[in-house]
Protein backbone atom coordinates (compact mmCIF):
# COMPACT_ATOMS: atom_id res chain seq x y z
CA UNK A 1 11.97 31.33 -46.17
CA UNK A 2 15.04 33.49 -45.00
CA UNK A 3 15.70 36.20 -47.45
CA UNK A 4 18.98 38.90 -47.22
CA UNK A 5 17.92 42.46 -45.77
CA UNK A 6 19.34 45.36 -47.14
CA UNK A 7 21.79 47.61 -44.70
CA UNK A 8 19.77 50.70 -45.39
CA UNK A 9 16.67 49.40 -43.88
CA UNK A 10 16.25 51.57 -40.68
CA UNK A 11 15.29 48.77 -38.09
CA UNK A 12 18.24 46.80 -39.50
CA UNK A 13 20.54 49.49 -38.40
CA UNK A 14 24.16 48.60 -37.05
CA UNK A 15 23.68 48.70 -33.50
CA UNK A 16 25.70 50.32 -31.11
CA UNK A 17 28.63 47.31 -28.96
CA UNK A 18 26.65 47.19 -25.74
CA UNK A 19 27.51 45.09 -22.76
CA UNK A 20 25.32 42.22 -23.47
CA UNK A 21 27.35 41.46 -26.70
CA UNK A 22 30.27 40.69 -24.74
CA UNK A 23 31.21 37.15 -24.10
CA UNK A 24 31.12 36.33 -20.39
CA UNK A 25 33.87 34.96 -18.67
CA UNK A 26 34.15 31.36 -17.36
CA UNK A 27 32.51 30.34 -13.55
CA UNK A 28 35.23 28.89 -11.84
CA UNK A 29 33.21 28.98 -8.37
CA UNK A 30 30.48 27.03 -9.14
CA UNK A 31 30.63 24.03 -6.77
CA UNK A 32 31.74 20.34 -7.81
CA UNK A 33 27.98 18.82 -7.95
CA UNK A 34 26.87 21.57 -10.44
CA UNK A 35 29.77 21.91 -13.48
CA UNK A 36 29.05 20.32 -16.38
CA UNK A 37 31.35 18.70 -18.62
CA UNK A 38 32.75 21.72 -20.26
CA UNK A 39 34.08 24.92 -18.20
CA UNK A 40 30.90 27.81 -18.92
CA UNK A 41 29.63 31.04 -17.88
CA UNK A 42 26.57 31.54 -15.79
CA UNK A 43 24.13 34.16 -17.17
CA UNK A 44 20.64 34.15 -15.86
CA UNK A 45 18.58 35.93 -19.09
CA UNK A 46 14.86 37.06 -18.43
CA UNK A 47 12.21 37.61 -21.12
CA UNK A 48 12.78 41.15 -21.11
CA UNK A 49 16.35 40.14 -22.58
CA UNK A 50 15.89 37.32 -24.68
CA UNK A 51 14.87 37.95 -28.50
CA UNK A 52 14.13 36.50 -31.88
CA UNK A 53 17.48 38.50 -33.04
CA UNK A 54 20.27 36.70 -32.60
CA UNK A 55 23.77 38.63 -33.45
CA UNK A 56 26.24 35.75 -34.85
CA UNK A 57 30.30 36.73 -33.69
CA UNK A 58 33.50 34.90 -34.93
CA UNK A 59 32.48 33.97 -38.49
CA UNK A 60 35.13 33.35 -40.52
CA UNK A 61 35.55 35.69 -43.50
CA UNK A 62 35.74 33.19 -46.28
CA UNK A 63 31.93 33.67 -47.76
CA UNK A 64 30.22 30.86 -45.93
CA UNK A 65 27.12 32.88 -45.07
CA UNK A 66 25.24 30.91 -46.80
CA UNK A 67 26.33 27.76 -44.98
CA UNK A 68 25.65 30.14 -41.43
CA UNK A 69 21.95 30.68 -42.15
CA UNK A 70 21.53 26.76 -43.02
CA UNK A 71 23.03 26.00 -39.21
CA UNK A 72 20.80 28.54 -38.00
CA UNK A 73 17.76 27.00 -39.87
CA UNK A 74 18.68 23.71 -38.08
CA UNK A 75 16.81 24.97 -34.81
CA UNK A 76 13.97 26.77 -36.29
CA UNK A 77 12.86 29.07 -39.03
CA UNK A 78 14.79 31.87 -40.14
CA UNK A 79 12.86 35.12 -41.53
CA UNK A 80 15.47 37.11 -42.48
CA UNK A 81 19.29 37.93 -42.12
CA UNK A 82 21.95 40.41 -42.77
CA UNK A 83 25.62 40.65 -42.66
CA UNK A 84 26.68 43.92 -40.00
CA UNK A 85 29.86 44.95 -41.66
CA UNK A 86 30.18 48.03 -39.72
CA UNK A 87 30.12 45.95 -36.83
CA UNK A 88 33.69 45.48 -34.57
CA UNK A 89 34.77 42.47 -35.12
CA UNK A 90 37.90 40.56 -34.83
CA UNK A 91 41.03 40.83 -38.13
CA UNK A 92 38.86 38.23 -40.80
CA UNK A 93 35.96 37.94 -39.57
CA UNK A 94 32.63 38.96 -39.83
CA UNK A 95 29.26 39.19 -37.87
CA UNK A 96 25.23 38.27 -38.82
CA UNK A 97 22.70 39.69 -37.79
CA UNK A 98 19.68 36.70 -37.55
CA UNK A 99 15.97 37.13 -37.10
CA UNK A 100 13.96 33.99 -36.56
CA UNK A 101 10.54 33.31 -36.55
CA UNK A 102 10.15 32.49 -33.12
CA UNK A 103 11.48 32.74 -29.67
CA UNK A 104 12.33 29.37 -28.74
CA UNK A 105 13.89 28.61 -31.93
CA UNK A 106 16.32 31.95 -31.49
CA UNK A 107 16.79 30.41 -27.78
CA UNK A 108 18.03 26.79 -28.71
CA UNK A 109 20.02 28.22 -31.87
CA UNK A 110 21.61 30.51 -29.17
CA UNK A 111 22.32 27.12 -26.94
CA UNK A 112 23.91 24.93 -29.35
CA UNK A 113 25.73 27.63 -31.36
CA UNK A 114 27.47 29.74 -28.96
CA UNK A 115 30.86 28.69 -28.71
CA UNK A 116 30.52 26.15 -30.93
CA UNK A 117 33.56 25.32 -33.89
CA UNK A 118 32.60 26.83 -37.74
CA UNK A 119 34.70 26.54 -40.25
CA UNK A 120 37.96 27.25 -38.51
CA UNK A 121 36.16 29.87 -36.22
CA UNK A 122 34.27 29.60 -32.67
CA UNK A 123 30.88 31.72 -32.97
CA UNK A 124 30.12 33.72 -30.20
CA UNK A 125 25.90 34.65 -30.29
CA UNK A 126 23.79 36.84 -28.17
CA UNK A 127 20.76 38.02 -28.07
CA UNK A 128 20.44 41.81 -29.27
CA UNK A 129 16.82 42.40 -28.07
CA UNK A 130 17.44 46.35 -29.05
CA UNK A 131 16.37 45.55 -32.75
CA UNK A 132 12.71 44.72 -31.42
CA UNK A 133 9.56 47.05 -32.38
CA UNK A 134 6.97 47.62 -29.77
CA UNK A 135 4.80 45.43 -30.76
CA UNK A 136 7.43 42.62 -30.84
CA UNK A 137 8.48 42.77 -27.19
CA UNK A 138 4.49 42.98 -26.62
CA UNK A 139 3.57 40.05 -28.04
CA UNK A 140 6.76 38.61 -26.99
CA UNK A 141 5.61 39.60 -23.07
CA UNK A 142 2.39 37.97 -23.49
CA UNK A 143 3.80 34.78 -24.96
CA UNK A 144 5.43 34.53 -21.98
CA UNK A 145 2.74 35.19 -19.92
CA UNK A 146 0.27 32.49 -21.52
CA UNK A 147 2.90 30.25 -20.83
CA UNK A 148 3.23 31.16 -17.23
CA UNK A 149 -0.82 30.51 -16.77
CA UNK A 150 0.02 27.09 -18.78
CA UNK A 151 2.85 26.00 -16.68
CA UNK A 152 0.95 27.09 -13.30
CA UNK A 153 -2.26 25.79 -14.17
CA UNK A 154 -0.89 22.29 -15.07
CA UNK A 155 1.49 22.45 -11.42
CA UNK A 156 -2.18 22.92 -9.78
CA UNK A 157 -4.21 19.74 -11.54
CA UNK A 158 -1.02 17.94 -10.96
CA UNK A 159 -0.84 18.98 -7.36
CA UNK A 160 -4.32 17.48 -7.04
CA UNK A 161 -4.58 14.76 -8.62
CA UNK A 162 -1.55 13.55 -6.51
CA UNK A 163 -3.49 14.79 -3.24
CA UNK A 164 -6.81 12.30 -4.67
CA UNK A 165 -4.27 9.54 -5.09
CA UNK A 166 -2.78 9.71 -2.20
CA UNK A 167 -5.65 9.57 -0.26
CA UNK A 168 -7.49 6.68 -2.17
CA UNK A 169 -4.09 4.74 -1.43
CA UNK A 170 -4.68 5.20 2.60
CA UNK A 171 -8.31 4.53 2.26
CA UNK A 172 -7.58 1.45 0.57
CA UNK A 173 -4.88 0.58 2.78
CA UNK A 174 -7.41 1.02 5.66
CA UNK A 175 -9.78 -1.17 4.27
CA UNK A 176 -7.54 -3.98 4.12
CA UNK A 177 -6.36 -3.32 7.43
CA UNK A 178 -10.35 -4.05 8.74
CA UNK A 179 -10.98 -6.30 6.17
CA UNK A 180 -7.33 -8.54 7.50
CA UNK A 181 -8.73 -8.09 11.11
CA UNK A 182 -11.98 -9.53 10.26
CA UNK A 183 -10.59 -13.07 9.00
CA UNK A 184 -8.08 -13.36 11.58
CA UNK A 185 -10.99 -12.38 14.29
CA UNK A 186 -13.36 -15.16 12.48
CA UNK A 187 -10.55 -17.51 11.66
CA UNK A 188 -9.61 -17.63 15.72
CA UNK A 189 -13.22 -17.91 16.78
CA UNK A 190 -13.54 -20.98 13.87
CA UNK A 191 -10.68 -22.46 15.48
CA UNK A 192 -12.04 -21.81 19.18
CA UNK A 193 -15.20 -23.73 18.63
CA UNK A 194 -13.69 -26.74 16.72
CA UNK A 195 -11.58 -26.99 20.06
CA UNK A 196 -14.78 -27.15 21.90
CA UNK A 197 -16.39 -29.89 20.60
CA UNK A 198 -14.40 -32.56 21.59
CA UNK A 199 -14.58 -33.54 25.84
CA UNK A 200 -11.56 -32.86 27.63
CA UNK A 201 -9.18 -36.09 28.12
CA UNK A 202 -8.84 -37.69 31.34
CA UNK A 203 -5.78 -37.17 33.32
CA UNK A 204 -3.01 -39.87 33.17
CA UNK A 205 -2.92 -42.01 36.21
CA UNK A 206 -1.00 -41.81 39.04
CA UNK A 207 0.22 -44.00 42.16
CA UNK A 208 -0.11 -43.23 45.32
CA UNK A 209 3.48 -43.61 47.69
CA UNK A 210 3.63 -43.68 51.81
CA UNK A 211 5.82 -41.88 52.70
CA UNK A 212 5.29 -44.02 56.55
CA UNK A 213 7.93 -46.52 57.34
CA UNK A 214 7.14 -50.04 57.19
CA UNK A 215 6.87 -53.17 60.14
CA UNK A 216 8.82 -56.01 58.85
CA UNK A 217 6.94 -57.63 62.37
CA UNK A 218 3.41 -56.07 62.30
C-alpha cells in the first residue's frame, strides 16, 4: 500500500531541474503515414533512463493528492509518494514525486498520464531515474536483460517452427502433385484399353466415277 514519505529522508531529496524534466516540444516532421491522432513529441527512452520514479508536473494546488496517487494506482502499485515543494513549479501548482512497485507499471502510468487533463490542470510526468540506489538500476538492468533472452529465444522457436511448416506444406504439395499424375497416367491408360477392345469400323462406301467420255453409238 502507498504510504507518504517524509521530505527529510535523504534518498527522497528534492532533486536538482535537469533536462529530462522538461517537456519536449511537438514533432511537426514526422511524415503523414506515421502521426497519430493527436500532435506528440518523439523521445526514444532506453532502460538506462526509464525508472520506477515517476515525477508528477502541473497538479493543481487545491489538495487533491490524494485523488493523484489513486490515478496513479490505476496502472500499477504504488509504494510510496511525496509531495516536492521545493520543486519549480508553475504559480498554483504543485509536483509528486511517485515510486511504484514496478517498471512497467511506472511506464504505462507515464503513457496515459502525461499530458493528460486533472482537475483543471494538464500533468506533465517524467521519469527521474536519479532517485535510484545501485542496486535498483541493477536489478532494473537485469530485468531487462531476462527479458531480452525471453523475447529472443521465443523469435528463434518461432522462426523454426515456421521453417518446419513451411516445408511440410511443399512436401505435401509434392505429394499430391505425384499422387494427381498417377490417376491421370492410369485413368488415360484405362481409357486407352477400353478403346481397344472394340474392332475398328469399316469404311463407308464409295462409288466409283469415269471420268472417260461415253459412245452414245458403241
Amino acid at each position: 500500500m502507498a504510504v507518504p514519505v517524509n521530505n527529510s529522508s535523504g534518498c527522497w531529496k528534492v532533486p536538482d531541474v535537469h533536462k529530462h524534466h522538461e517537456q519536449q516540444k511537438v514533432c511537426i516532421s514526422r511524415p503523414k503515414y506515421r502521426e497519430g491522432r493527436r500532435a506528440k513529441a518523439v523521445k526514444v527512452y532506453t532502460i538506462n533512463l526509464e525508472s520506477r520514479f515517476l515525477m508528477v508536473l502541473g497538479v493543481p494546488a487545491i489538495g487533491v493528492m490524494t485523488e493523484l496517487v489513486q490515478l496513479c494506482a490505476l496502472y500499477g502499485a504504488v509504494d510510496e509518494y511525496i509531495p516536492l515543494d521545493e520543486y519549480p513549479a508553475e504559480e498554483f501548482t504543485e509536483v509528486y514525486l511517485i515510486k511504484f512497485q514496478k517498471l512497467t507499471s511506472a511506464r504505462a502510468a507515464k503513457r496515459n498520464m502525461d499530458e493528460k487533463s486533472f482537475y483543471g490542470g494538464v500533468l506533465h510526468v517524467c521519469y527521474v531515474p536519479e532517485y535510484e540506489t545501485v542496486e535498483d538500476t541493477r536489478l532494473k538492468l537485469q530485468d531487462r536483460r531476462g527479458y531480452v533472452f525471453r523475447a529472443a529465444r521465443s523469435r528463434a522457436k518461432a522462426a523454426r517452427s515456421e521453417g518446419s511448416t513451411s516445408s511440410t506444406i511443399a512436401s505435401d504439395i509434392v505429394v499430391r502433385h505425384d499422387q494427381t499424375s498417377k490417376k491421370e497416367y492410369a485413368e488415360d491408360a484405362s481409357s486407352h484399353s477400353q478403346h481397344a477392345e472394340f474392332p475398328p469400323l469399316p469404311l463407308p462406301p464409295w462409288e466409283q466415277h469415269s471420268f472417260g467420255h461415253n459412245d452414245p453409238h458403241g
